[in-house]
Each structure stands twice: as C-alpha cells, then as structure tokens.
N, C-alpha and C. Protein backbone atom coordinates (compact mmCIF):
# COMPACT_ATOMS: atom_id res chain seq x y z
N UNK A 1 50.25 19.59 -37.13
CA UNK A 1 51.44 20.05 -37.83
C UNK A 1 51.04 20.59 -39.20
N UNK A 2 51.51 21.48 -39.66
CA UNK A 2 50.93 21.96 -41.29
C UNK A 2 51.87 21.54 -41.90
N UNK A 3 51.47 21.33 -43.50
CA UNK A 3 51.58 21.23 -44.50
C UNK A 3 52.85 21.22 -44.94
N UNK A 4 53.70 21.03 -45.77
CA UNK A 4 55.10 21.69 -45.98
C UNK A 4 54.75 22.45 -46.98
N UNK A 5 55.40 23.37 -47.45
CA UNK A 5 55.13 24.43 -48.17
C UNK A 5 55.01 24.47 -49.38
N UNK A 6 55.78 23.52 -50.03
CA UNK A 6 55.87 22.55 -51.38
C UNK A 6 54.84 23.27 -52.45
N UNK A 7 54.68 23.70 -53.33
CA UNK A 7 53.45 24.19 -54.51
C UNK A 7 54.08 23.81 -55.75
N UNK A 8 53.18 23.09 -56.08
CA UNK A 8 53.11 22.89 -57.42
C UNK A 8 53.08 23.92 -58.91
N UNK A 9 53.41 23.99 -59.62
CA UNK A 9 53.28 24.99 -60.49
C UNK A 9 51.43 25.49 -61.35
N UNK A 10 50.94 24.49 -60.96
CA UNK A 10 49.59 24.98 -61.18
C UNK A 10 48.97 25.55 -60.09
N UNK A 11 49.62 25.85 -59.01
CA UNK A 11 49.16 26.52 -57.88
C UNK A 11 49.74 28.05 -57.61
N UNK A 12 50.72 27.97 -58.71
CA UNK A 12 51.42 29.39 -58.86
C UNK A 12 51.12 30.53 -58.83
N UNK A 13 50.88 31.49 -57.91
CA UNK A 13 50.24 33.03 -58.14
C UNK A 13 50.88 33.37 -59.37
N UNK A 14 49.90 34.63 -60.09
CA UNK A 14 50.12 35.35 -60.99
C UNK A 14 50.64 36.66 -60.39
N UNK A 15 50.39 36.89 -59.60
CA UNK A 15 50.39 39.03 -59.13
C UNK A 15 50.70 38.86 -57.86
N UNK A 16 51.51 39.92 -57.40
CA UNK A 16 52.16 40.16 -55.70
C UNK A 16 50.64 41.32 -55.52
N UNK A 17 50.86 41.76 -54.55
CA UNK A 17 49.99 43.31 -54.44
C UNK A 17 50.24 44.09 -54.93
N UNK A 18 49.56 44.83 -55.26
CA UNK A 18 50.22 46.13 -56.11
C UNK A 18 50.59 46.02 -57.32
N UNK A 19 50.20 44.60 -58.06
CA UNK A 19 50.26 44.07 -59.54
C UNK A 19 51.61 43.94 -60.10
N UNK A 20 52.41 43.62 -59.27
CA UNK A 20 53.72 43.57 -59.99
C UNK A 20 53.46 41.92 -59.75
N UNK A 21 54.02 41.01 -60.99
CA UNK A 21 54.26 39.74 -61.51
C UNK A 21 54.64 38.91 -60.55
N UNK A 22 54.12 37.76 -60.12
CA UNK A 22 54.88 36.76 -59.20
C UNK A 22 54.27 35.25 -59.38
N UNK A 23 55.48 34.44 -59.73
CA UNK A 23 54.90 33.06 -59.97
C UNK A 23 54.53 32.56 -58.40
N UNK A 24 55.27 32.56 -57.32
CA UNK A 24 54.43 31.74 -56.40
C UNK A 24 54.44 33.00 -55.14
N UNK A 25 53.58 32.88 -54.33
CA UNK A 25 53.59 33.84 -53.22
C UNK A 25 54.50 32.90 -51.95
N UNK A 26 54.99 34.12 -51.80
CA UNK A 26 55.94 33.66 -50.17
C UNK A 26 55.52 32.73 -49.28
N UNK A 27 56.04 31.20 -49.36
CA UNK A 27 55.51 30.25 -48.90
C UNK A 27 55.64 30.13 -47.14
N UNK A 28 56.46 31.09 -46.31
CA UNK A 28 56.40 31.13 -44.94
C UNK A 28 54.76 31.14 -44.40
N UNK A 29 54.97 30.30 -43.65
CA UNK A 29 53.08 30.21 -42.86
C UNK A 29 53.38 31.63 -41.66
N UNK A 30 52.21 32.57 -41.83
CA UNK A 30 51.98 32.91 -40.97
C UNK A 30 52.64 32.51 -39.26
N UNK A 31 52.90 33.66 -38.69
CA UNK A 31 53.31 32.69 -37.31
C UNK A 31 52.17 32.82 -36.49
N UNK A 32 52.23 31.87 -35.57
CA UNK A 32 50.90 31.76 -34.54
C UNK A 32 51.15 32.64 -33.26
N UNK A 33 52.41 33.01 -33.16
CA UNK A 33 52.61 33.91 -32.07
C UNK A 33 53.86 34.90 -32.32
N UNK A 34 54.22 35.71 -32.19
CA UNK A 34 55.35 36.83 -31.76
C UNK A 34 56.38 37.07 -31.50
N UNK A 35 56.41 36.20 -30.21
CA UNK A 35 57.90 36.25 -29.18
C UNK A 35 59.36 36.44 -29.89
N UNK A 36 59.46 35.36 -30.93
CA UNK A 36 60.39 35.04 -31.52
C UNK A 36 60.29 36.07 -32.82
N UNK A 37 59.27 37.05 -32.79
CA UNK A 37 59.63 38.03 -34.43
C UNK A 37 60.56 38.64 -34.54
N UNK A 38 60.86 39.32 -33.63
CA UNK A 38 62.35 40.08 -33.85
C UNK A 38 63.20 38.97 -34.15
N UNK A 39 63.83 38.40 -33.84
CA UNK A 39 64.71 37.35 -34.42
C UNK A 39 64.32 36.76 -35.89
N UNK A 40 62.95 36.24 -36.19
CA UNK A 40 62.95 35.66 -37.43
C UNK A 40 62.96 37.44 -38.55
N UNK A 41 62.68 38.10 -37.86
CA UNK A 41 62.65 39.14 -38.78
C UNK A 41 64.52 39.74 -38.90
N UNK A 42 65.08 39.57 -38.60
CA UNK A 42 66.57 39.66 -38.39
C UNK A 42 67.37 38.67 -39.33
N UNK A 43 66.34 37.65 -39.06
CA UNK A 43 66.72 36.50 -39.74
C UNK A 43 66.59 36.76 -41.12
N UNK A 44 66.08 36.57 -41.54
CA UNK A 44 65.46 37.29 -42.99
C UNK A 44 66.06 38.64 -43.39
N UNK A 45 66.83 38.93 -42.84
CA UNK A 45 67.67 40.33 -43.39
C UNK A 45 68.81 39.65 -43.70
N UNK A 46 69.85 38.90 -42.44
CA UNK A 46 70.73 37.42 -42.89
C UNK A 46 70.89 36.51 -43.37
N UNK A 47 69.69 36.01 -44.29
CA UNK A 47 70.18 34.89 -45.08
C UNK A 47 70.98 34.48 -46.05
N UNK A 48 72.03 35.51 -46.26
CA UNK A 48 73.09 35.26 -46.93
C UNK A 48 74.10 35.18 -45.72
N UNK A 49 74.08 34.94 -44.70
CA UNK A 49 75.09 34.34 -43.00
C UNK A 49 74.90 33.02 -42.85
N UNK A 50 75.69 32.65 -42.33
CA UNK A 50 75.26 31.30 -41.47
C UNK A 50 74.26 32.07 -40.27
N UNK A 51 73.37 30.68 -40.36
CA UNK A 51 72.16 30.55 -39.29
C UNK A 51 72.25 29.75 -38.50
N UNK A 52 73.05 29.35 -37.60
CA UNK A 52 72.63 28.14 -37.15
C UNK A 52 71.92 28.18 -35.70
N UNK A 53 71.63 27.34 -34.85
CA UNK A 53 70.83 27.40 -33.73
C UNK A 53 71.35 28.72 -32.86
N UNK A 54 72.94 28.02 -33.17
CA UNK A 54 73.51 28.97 -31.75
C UNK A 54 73.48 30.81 -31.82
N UNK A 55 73.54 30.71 -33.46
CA UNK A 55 73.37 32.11 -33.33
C UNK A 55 71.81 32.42 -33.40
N UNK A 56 70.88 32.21 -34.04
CA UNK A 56 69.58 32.47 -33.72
C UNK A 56 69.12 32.54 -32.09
N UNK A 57 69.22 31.36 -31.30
CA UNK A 57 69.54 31.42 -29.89
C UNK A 57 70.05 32.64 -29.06
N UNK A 58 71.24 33.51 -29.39
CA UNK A 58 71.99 34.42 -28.70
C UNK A 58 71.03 35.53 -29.19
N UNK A 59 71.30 35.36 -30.57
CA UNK A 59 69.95 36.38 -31.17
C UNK A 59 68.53 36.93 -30.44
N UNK A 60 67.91 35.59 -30.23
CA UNK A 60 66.86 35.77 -29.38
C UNK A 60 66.98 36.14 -27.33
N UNK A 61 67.94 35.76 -27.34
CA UNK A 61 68.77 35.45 -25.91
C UNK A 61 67.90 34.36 -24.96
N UNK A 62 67.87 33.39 -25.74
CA UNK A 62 67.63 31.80 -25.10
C UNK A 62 68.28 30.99 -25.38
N UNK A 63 68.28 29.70 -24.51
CA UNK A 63 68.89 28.54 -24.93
C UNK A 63 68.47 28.19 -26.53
N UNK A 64 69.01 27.15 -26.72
CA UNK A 64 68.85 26.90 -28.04
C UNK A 64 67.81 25.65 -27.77
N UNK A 65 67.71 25.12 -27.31
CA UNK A 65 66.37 24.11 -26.92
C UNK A 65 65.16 24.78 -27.19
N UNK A 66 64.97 26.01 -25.95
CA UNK A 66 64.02 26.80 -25.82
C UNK A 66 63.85 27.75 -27.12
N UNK A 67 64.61 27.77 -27.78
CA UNK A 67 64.65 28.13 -28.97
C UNK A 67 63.57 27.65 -29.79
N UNK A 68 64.27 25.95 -30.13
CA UNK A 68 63.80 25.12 -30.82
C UNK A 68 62.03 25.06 -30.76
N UNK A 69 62.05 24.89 -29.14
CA UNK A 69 60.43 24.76 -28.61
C UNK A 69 59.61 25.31 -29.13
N UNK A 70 60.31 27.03 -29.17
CA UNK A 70 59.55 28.18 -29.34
C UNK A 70 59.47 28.29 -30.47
N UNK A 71 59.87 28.33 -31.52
CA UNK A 71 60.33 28.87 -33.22
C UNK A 71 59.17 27.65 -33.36
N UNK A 72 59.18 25.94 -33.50
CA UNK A 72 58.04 25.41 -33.80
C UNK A 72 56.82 25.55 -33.10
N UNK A 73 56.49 26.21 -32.00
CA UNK A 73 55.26 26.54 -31.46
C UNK A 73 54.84 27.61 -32.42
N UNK A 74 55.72 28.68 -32.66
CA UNK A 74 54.98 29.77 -33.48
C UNK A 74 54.85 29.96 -34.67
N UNK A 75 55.77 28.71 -35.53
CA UNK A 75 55.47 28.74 -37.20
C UNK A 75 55.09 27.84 -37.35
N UNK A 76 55.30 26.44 -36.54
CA UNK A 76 54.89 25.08 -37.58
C UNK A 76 55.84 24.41 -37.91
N UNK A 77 57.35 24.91 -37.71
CA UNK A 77 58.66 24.44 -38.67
C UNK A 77 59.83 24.53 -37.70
N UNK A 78 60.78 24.05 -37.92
CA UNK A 78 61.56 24.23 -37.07
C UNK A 78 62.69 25.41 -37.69
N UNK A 79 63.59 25.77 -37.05
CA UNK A 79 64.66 26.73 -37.25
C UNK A 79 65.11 26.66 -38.24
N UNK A 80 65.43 25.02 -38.90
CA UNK A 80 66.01 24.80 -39.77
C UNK A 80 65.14 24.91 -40.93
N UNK A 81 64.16 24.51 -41.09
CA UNK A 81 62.81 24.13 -41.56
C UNK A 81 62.63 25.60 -42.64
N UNK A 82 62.61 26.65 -41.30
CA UNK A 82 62.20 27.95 -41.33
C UNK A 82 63.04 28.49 -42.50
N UNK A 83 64.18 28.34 -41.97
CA UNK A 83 65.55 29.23 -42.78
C UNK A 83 65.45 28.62 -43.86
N UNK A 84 65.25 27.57 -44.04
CA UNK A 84 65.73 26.92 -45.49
C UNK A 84 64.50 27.47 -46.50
N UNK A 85 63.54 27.03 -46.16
CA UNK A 85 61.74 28.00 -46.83
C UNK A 85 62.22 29.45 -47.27
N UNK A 86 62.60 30.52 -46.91
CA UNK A 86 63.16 31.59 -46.18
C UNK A 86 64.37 31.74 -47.77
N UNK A 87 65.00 30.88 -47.30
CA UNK A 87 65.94 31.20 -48.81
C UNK A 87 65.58 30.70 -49.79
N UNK A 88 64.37 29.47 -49.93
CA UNK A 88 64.00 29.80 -51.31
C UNK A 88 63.38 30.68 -51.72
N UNK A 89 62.36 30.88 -51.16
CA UNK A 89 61.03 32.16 -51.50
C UNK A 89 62.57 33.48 -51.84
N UNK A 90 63.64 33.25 -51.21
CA UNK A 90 64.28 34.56 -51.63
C UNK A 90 64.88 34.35 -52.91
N UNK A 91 65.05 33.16 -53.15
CA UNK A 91 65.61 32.84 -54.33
C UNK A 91 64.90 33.15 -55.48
N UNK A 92 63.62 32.75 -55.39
CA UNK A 92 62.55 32.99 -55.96
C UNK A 92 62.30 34.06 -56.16
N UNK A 93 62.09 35.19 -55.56
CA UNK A 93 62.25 36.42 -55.54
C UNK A 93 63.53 36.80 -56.49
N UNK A 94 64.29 36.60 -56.20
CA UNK A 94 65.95 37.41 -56.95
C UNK A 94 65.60 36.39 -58.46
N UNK A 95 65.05 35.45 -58.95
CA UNK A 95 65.27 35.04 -59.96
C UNK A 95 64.14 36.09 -60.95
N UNK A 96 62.90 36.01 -60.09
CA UNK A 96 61.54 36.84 -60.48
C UNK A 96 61.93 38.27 -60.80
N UNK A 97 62.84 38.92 -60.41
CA UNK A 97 63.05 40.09 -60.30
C UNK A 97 64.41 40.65 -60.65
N UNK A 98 65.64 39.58 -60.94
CA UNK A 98 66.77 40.10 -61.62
C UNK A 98 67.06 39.40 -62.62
N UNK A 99 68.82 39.46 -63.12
CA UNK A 99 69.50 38.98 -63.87
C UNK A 99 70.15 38.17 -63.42
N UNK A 100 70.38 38.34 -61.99
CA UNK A 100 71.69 37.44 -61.27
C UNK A 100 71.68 36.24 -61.95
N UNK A 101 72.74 35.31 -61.74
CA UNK A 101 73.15 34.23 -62.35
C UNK A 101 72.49 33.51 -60.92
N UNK A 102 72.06 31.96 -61.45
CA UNK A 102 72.02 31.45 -60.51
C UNK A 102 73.23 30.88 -59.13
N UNK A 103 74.29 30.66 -59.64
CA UNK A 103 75.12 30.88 -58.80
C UNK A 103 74.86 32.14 -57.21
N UNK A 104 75.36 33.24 -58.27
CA UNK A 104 75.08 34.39 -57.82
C UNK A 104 73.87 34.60 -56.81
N UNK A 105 72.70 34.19 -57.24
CA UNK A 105 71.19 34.02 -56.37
C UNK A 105 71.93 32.75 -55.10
N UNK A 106 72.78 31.89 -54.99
CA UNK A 106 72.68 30.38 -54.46
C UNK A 106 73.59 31.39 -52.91
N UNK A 107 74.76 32.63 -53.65
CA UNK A 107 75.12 32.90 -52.55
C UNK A 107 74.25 33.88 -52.14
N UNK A 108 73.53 35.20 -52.77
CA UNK A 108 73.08 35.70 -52.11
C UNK A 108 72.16 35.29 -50.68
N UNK A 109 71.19 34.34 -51.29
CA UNK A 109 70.52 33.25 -50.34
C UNK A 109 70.89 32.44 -49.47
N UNK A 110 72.65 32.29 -49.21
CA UNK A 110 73.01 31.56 -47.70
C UNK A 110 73.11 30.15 -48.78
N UNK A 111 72.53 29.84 -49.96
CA UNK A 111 72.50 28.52 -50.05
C UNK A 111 73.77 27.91 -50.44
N UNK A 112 74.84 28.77 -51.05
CA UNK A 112 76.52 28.50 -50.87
C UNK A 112 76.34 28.72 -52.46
N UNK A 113 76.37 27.40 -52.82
CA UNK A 113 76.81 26.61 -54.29
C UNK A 113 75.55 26.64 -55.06
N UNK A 114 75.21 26.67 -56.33
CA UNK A 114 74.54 26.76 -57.43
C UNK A 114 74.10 25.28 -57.02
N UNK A 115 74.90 24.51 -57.27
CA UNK A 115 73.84 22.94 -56.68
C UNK A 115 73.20 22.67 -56.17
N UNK A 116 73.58 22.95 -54.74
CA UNK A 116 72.96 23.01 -53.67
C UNK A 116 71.34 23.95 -54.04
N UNK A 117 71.71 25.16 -54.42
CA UNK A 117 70.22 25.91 -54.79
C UNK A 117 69.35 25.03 -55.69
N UNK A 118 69.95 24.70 -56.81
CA UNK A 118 69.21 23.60 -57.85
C UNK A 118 68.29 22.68 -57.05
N UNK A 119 69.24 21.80 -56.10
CA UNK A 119 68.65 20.64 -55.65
C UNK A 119 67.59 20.99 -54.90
N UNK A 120 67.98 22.23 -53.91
CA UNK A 120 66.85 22.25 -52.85
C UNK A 120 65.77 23.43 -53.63
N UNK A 121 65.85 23.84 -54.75
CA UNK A 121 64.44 24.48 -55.71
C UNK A 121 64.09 23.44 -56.01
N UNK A 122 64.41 22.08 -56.50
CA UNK A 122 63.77 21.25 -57.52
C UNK A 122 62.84 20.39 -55.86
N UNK A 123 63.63 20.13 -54.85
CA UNK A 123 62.86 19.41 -54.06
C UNK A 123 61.71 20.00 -53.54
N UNK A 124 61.79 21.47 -53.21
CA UNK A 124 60.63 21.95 -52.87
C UNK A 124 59.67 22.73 -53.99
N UNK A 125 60.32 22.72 -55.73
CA UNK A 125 59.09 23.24 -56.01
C UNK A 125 58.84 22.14 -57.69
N UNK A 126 59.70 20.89 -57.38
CA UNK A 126 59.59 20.51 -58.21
C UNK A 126 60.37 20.97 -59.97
N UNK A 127 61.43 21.99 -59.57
CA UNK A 127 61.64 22.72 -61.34
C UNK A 127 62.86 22.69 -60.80
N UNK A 128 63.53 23.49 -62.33
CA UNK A 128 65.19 23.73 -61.74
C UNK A 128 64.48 25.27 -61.44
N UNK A 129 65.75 26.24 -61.15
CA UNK A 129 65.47 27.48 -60.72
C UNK A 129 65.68 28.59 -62.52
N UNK A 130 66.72 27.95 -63.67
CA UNK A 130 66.11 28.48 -64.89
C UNK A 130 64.41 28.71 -65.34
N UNK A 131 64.07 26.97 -65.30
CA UNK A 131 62.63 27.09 -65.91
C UNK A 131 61.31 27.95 -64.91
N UNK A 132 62.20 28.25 -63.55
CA UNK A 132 60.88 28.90 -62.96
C UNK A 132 61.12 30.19 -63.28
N UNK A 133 62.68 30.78 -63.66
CA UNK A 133 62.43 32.19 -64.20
C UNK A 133 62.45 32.34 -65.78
N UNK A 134 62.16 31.13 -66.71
CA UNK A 134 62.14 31.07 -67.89
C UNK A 134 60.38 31.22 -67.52
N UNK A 135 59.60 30.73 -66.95
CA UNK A 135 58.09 30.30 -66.74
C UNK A 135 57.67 32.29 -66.21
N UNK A 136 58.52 32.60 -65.10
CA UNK A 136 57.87 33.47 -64.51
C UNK A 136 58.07 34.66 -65.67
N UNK A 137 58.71 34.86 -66.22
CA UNK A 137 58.93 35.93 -67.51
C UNK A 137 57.66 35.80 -68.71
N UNK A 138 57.64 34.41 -68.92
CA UNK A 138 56.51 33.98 -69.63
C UNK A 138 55.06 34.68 -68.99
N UNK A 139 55.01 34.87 -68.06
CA UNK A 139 53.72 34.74 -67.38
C UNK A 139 53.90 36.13 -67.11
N UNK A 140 55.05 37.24 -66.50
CA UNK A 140 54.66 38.68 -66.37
C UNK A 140 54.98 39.15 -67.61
N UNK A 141 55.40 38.46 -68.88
CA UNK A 141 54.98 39.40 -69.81
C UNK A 141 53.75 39.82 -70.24
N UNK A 142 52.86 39.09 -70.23
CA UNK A 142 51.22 38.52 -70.75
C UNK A 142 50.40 39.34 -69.45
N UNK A 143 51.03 39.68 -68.87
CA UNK A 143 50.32 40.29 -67.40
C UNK A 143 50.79 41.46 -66.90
C-alpha cells in the first residue's frame, strides 16, 4: 500500500516546470494502470460536483464495487481517498495562484465550507490554508 500523501513543509517544492513558483508538487501518485483514466481525468475537471461512488461508477460504466476494486488497484487509494487528495492539491493550486478567498477556494474545490477546507489542509499538510499562501508568496517572491 503507499504512503499517504501527507508532506511536510520542509519537503515543499520550490518550482512547477517551466519555473513558475510552487510550494508543494501535486501529491496524486502516479497510477499503475489506465482503465479507469478517463473517469479520474473527468474527475478532476468536477471537483467542484459531488463525487460520489455512484456517479464515478456510471461514469466509468461499472458497478460501483468493481469500481472500488479497480480505482485502488490503479492508484493506491480509494475513490474517496483519491477525490479528497484531488481537491487539496487544487486548493493548493487556487491559493498559489490567486486571490480567491478561502471560502471561495473551499467551494471551488467540492470542499463546501471554508472549515471543512481548513480542517482537511491542516490534516493533510499540517498548516491552515492562509499560512501556506502567506509561505508560498514568501518563497515565489525570492524565486
């Protein structure tokens, strides 16, 4: 099973490709297989929708079991796992790269409520979502 995606702030990239500024790189693992890309790539255009099994499922046009099977055979994570990773790295992104209010970032990202975004940035990266774009400004100015 790998890792959870979790990074610490001393593990933080400095630079995306192409030298534009980025405190952490897109924490999705690689997938180990395919089948399911069109869907997670669909997915990732929707994360401001509800996701839940059943529609990912119809999405893919499988059961939602076979779903389940398949989505952790080829990332490591489950559906839920996936999506939730998925809207932070986007969060992360929209904080790295705009003005939006955090609110504003919590719906773009599917994550609803500003709380809800808070809680689940601070659990997976350890910060609130201010100090990582108070930190990431710090760091692409100097760069």
């Amino acid at each position: 099973m790998r890792q959870s995606p979790t990074r610490s702030p001393a593990s933080w990239s400095s630079h995306r490709d192409g030298g534009r500024a980025q405190c952490i790189p897109r924490s999705l693992p690689e997938p180990t297989a395919h089948t399911l890309s069109a869907t997670r790539d669909w997915a990732l255009q929707h994360l401001d929708e509800p996701l839940t099994l059943d529609i990912l499922a119809r999405r893919a046009r499988i059961s939602t079991r076979t779903l389940v099977r398949m989505w952790r055979q080829e990332t490591g994570a489950t559906p839920h796992q996936w999506v939730l990773t998925a809207r932070i790295d986007h969060a992360r992104e929209l904080l790295e790269a705009t003005t939006l209010s955090v609110e504003q970032i919590a719906d773009h990202t599917g994550l609803g409520k500003s709380t809800n975004l808070r809680g689940r940035f601070h659990d997976s990266l350890d910060t609130t979502p201010t100090a990582y774009r108070r930190m990431c400004q710090r760091s692409g100015a100097g760069g």
